[in-house]
N, C-alpha and C. Protein backbone atom coordinates (compact mmCIF):
# COMPACT_ATOMS: atom_id res chain seq x y z
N UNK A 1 11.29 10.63 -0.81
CA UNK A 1 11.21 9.31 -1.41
C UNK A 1 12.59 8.73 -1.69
N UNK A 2 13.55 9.58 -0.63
CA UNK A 2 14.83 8.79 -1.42
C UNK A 2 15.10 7.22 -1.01
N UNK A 3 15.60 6.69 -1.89
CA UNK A 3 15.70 4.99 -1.93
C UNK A 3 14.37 4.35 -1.32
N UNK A 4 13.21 4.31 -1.95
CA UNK A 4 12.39 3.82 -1.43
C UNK A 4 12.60 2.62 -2.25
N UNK A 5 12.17 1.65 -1.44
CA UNK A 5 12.24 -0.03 -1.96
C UNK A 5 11.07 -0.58 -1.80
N UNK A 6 10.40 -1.03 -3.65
CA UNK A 6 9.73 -1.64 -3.62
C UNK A 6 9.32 -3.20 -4.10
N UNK A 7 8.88 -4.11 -3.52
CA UNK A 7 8.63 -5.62 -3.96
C UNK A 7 7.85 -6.17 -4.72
N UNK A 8 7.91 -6.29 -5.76
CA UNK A 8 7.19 -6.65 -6.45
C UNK A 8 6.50 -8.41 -6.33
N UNK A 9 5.84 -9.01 -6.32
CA UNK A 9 5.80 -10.53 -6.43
C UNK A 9 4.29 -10.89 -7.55
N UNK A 10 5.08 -11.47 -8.41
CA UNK A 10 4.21 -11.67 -9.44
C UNK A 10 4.88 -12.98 -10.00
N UNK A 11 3.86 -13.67 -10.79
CA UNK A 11 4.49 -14.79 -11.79
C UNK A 11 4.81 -14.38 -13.32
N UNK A 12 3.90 -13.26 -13.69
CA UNK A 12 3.96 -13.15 -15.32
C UNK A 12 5.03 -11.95 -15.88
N UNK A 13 5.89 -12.18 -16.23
CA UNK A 13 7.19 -11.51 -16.88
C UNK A 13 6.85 -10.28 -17.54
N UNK A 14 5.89 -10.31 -18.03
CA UNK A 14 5.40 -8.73 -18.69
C UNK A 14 4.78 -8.07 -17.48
N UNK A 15 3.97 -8.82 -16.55
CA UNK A 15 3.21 -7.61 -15.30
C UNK A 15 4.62 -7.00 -14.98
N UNK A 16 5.64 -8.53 -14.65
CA UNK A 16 7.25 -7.73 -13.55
C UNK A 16 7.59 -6.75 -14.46
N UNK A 17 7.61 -6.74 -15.29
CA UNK A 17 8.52 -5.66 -16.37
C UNK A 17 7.76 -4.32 -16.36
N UNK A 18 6.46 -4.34 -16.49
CA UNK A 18 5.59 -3.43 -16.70
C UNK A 18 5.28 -2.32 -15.35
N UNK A 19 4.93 -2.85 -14.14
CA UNK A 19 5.35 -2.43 -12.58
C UNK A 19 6.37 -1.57 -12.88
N UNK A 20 7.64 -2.28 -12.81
CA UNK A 20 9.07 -2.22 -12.84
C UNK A 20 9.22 -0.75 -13.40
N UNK A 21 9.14 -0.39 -15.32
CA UNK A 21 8.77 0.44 -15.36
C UNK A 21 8.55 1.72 -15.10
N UNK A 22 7.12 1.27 -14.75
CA UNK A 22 6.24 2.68 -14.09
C UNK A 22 6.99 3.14 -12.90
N UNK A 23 7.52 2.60 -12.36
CA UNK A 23 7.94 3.01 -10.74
C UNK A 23 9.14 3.54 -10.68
N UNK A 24 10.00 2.45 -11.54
CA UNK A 24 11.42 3.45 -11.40
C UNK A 24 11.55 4.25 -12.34
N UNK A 25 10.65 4.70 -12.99
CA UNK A 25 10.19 6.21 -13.60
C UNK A 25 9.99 7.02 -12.76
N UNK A 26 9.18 6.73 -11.71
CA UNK A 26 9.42 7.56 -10.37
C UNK A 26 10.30 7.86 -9.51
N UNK A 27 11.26 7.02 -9.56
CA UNK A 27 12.45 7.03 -8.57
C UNK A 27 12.58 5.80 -7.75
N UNK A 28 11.65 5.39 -7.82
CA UNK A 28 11.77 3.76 -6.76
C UNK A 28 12.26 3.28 -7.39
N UNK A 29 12.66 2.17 -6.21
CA UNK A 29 13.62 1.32 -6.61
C UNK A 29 12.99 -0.32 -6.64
N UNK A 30 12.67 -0.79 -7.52
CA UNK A 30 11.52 -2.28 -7.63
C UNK A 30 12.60 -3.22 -8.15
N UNK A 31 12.21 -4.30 -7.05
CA UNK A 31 12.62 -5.54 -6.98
C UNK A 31 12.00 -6.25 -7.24
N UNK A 32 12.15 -7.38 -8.35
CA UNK A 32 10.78 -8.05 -8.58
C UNK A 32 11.31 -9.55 -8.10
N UNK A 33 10.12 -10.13 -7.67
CA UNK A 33 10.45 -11.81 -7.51
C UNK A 33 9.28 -12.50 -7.94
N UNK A 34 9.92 -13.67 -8.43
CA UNK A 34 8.85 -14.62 -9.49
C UNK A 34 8.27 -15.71 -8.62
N UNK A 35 6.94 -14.99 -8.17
CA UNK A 35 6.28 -16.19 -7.51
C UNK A 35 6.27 -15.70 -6.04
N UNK A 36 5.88 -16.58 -5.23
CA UNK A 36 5.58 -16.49 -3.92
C UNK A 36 6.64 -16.72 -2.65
N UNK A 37 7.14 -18.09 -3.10
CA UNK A 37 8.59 -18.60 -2.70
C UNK A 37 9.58 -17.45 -2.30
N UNK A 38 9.83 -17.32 -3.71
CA UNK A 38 11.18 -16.31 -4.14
C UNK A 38 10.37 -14.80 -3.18
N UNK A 39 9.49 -14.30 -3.43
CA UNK A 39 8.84 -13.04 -2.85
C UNK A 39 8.74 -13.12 -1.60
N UNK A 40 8.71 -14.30 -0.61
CA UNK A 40 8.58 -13.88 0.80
C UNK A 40 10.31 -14.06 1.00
N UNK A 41 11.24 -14.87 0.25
CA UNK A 41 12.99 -14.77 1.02
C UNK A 41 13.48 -13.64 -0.08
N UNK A 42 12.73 -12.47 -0.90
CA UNK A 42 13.37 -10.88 -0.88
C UNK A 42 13.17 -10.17 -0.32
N UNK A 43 11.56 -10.48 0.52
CA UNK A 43 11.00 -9.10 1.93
C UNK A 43 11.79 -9.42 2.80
N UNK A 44 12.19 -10.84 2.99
CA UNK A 44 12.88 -10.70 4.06
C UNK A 44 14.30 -10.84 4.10
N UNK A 45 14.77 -10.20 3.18
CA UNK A 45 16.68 -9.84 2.42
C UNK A 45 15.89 -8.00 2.55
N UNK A 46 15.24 -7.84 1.77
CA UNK A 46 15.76 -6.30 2.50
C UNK A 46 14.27 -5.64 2.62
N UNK A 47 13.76 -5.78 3.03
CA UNK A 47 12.92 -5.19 4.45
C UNK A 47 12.64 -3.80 3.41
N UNK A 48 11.47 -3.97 2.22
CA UNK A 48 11.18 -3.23 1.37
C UNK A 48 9.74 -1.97 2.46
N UNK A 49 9.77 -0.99 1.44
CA UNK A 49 9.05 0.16 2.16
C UNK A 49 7.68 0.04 1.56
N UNK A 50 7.57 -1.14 0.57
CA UNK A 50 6.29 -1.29 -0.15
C UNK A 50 6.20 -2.99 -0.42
N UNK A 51 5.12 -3.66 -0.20
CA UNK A 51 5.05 -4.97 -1.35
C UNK A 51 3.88 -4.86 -2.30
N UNK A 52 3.94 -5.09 -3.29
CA UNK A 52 2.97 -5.62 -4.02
C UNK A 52 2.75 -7.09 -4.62
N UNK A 53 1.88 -6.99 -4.39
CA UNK A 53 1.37 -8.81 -4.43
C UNK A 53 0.32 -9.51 -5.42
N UNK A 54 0.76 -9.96 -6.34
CA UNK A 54 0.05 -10.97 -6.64
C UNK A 54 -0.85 -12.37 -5.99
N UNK A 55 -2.30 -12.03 -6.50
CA UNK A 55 -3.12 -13.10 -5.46
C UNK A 55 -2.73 -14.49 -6.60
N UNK A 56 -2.97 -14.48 -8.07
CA UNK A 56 -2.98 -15.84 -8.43
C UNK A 56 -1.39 -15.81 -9.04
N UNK A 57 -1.02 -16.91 -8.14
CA UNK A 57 0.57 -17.94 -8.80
C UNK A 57 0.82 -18.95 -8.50
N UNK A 58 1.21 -19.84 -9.26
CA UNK A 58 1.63 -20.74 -9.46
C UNK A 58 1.92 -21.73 -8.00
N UNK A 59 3.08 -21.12 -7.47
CA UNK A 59 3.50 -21.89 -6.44
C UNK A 59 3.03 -21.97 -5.01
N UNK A 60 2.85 -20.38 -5.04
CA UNK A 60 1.71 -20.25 -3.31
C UNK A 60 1.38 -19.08 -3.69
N UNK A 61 -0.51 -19.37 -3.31
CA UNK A 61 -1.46 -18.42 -3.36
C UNK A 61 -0.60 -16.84 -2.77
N UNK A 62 -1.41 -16.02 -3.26
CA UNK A 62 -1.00 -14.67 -2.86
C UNK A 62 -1.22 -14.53 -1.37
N UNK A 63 -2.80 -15.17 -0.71
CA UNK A 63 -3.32 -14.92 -0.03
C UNK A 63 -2.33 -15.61 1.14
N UNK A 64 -1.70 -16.78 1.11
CA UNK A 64 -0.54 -17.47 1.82
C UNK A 64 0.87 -16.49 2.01
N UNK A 65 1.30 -15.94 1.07
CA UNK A 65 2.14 -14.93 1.10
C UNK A 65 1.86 -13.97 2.38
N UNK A 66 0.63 -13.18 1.52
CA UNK A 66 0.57 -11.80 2.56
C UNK A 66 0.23 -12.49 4.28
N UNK A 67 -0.25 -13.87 4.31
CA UNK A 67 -0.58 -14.71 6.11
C UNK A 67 0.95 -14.54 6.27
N UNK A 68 1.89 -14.98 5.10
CA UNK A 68 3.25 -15.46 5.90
C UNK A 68 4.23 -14.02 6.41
N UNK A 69 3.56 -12.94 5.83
CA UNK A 69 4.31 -11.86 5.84
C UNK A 69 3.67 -10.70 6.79
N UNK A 70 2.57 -10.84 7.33
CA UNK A 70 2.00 -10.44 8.82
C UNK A 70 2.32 -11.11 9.98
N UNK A 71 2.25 -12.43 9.67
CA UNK A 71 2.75 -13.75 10.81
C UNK A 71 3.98 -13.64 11.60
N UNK A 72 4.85 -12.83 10.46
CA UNK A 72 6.52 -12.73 10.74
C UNK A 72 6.73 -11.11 11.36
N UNK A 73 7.20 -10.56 12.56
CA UNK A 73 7.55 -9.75 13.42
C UNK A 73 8.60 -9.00 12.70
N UNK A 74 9.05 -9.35 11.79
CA UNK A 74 10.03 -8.92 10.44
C UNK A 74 9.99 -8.18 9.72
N UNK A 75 8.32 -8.79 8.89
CA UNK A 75 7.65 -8.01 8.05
C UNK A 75 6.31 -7.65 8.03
N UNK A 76 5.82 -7.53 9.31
CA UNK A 76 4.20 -7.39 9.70
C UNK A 76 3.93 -5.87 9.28
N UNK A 77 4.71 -5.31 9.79
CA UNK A 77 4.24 -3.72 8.86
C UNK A 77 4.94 -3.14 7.77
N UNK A 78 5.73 -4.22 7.15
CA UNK A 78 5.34 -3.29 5.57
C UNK A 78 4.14 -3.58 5.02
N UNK A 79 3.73 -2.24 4.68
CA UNK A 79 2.41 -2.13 3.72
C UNK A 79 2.16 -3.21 2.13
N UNK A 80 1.31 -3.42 2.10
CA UNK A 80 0.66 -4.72 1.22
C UNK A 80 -0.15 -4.12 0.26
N UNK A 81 -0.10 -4.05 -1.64
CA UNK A 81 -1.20 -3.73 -2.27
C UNK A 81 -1.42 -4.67 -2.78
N UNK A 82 -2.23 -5.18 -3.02
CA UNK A 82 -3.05 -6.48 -3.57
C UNK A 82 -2.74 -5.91 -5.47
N UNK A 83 -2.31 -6.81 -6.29
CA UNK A 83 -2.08 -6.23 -7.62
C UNK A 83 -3.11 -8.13 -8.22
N UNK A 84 -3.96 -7.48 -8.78
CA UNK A 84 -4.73 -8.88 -9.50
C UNK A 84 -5.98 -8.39 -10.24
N UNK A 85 -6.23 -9.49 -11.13
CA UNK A 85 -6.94 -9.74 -12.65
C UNK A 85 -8.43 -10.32 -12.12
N UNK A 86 -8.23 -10.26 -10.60
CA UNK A 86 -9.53 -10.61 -9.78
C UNK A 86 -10.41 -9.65 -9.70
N UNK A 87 -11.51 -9.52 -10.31
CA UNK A 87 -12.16 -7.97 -10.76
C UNK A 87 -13.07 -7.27 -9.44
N UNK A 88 -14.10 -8.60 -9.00
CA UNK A 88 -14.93 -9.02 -7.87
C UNK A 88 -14.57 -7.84 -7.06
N UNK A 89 -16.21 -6.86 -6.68
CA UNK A 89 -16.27 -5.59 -5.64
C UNK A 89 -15.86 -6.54 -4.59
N UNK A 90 -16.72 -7.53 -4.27
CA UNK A 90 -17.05 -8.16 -3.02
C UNK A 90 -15.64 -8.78 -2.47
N UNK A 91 -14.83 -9.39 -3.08
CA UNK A 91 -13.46 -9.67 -2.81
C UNK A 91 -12.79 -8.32 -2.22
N UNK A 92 -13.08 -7.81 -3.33
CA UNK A 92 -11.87 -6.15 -3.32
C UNK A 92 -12.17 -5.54 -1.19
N UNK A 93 -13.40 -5.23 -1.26
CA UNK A 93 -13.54 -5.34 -0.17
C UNK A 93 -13.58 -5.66 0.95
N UNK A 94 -13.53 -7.55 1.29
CA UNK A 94 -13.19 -8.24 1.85
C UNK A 94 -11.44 -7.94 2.29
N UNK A 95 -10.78 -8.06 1.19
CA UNK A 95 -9.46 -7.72 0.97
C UNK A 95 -9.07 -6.79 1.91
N UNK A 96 -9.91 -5.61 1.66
CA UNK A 96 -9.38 -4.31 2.58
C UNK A 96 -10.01 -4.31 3.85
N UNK A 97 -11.21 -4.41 4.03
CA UNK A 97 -11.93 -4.70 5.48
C UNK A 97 -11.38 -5.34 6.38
N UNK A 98 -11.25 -6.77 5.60
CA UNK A 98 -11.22 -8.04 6.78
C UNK A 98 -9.98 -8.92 6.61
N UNK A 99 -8.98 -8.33 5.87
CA UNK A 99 -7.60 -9.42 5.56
C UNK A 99 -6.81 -8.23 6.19
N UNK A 100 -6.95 -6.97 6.06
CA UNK A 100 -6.32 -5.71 6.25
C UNK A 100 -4.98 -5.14 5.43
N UNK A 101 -4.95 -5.60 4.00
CA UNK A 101 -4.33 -5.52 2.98
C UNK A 101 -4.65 -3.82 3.18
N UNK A 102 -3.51 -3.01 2.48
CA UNK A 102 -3.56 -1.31 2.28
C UNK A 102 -4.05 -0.77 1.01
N UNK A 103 -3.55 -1.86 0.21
CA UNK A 103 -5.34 -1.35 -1.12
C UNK A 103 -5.06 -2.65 -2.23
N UNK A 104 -5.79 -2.50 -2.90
CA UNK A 104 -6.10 -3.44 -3.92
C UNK A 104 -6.44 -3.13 -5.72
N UNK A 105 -5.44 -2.89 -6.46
CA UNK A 105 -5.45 -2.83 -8.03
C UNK A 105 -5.68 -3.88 -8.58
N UNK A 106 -6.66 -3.36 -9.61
CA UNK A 106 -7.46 -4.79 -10.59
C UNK A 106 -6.53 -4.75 -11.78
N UNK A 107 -6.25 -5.66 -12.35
CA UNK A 107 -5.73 -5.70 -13.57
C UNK A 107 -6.47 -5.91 -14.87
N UNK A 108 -6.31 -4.75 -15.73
CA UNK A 108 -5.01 -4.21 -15.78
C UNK A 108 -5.74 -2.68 -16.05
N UNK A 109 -4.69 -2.03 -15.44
CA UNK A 109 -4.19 -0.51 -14.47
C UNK A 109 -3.80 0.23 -15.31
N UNK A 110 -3.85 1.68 -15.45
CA UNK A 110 -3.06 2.75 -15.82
C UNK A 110 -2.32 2.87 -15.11
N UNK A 111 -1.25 3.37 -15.64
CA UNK A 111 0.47 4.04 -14.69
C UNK A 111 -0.11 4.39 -13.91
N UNK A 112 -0.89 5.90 -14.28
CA UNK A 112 -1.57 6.41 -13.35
C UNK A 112 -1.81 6.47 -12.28
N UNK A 113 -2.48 5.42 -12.08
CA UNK A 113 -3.64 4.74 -11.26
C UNK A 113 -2.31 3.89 -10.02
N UNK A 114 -1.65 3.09 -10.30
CA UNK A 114 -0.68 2.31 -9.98
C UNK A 114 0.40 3.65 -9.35
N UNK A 115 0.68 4.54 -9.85
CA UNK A 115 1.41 5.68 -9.01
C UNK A 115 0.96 5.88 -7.83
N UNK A 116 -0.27 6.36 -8.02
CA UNK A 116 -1.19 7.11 -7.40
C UNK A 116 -1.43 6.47 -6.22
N UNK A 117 -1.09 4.96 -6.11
CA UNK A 117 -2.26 4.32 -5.17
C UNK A 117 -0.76 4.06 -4.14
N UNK A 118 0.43 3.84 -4.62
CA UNK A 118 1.52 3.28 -4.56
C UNK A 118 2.05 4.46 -3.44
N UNK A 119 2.16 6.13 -3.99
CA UNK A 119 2.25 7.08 -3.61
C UNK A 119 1.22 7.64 -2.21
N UNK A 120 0.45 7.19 -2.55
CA UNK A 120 -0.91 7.75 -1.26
C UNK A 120 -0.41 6.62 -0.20
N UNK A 121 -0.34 5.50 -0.36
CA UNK A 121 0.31 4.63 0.76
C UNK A 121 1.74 4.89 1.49
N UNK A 122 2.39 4.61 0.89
CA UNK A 122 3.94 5.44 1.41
C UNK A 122 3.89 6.61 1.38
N UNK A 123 3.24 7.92 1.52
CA UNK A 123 3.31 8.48 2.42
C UNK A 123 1.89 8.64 3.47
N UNK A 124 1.19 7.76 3.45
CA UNK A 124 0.08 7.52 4.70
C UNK A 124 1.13 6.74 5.70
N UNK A 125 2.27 6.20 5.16
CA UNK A 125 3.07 5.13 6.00
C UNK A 125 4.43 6.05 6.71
N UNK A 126 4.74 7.17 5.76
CA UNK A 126 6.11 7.73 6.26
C UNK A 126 5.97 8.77 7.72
């Protein structure tokens, strides 16, 4: 796991802080960006080994993000976890089936849980 880089994109200052956190408690290294804007020009400044994504913000939907960040030959395979307060089985699933997102956390998460899911992906990816 050395220097693994991860992206955070969220709008709310306590989720960024809280992520942030948990992870570089682990050793990662989390970059956070506020919003959608700012989150697709840091994946593509350094070409992170993880994103996590917020579906609801402010400036552009989550769901616009993760289109703009498959679309791009850049960043089509870094791995994507869906991080949202969107509770819905039927979404959650949609999400992973048919958008092809790599998993999806409801908010709000144990460390735990957020390690765990973070960890099983990067290395299903390494």
């Amino acid at each position: 796991m050395p220097e693994t880089r991860i992206v955070s994109i969220e709008d709310e200052s306590d989720m960024i802080e809280l992520i942030r956190l948990i992870l570089v408690r682990r050793g990662y290294i989390v970059v956070s960006a506020n919003g959608g804007r700012e989150g697709l020009r840091v994946v593509a400044a350094i070409k992170p080994d993880l994103v996590l994504l917020d579906l609801m913000m402010p400036d552009m939907d989550g769901w616009e993000v993760y289109a703009r960040l498959k679309d791009n030959d850049a960043t089509k395979s870094i791995p994507v976890i869906i991080v949202t307060a969107r509770a819905q089985y039927k979404e959650r699933l949609i999400a992973i089936h048919e958008t092809g997102v790599d998993d999806y956390i409801i908010k709000p998460f144990g460390p735990a849980q957020l390690v765990e899911m973070v960890e099983r992906i990067l290395t299903r990816e390494a």
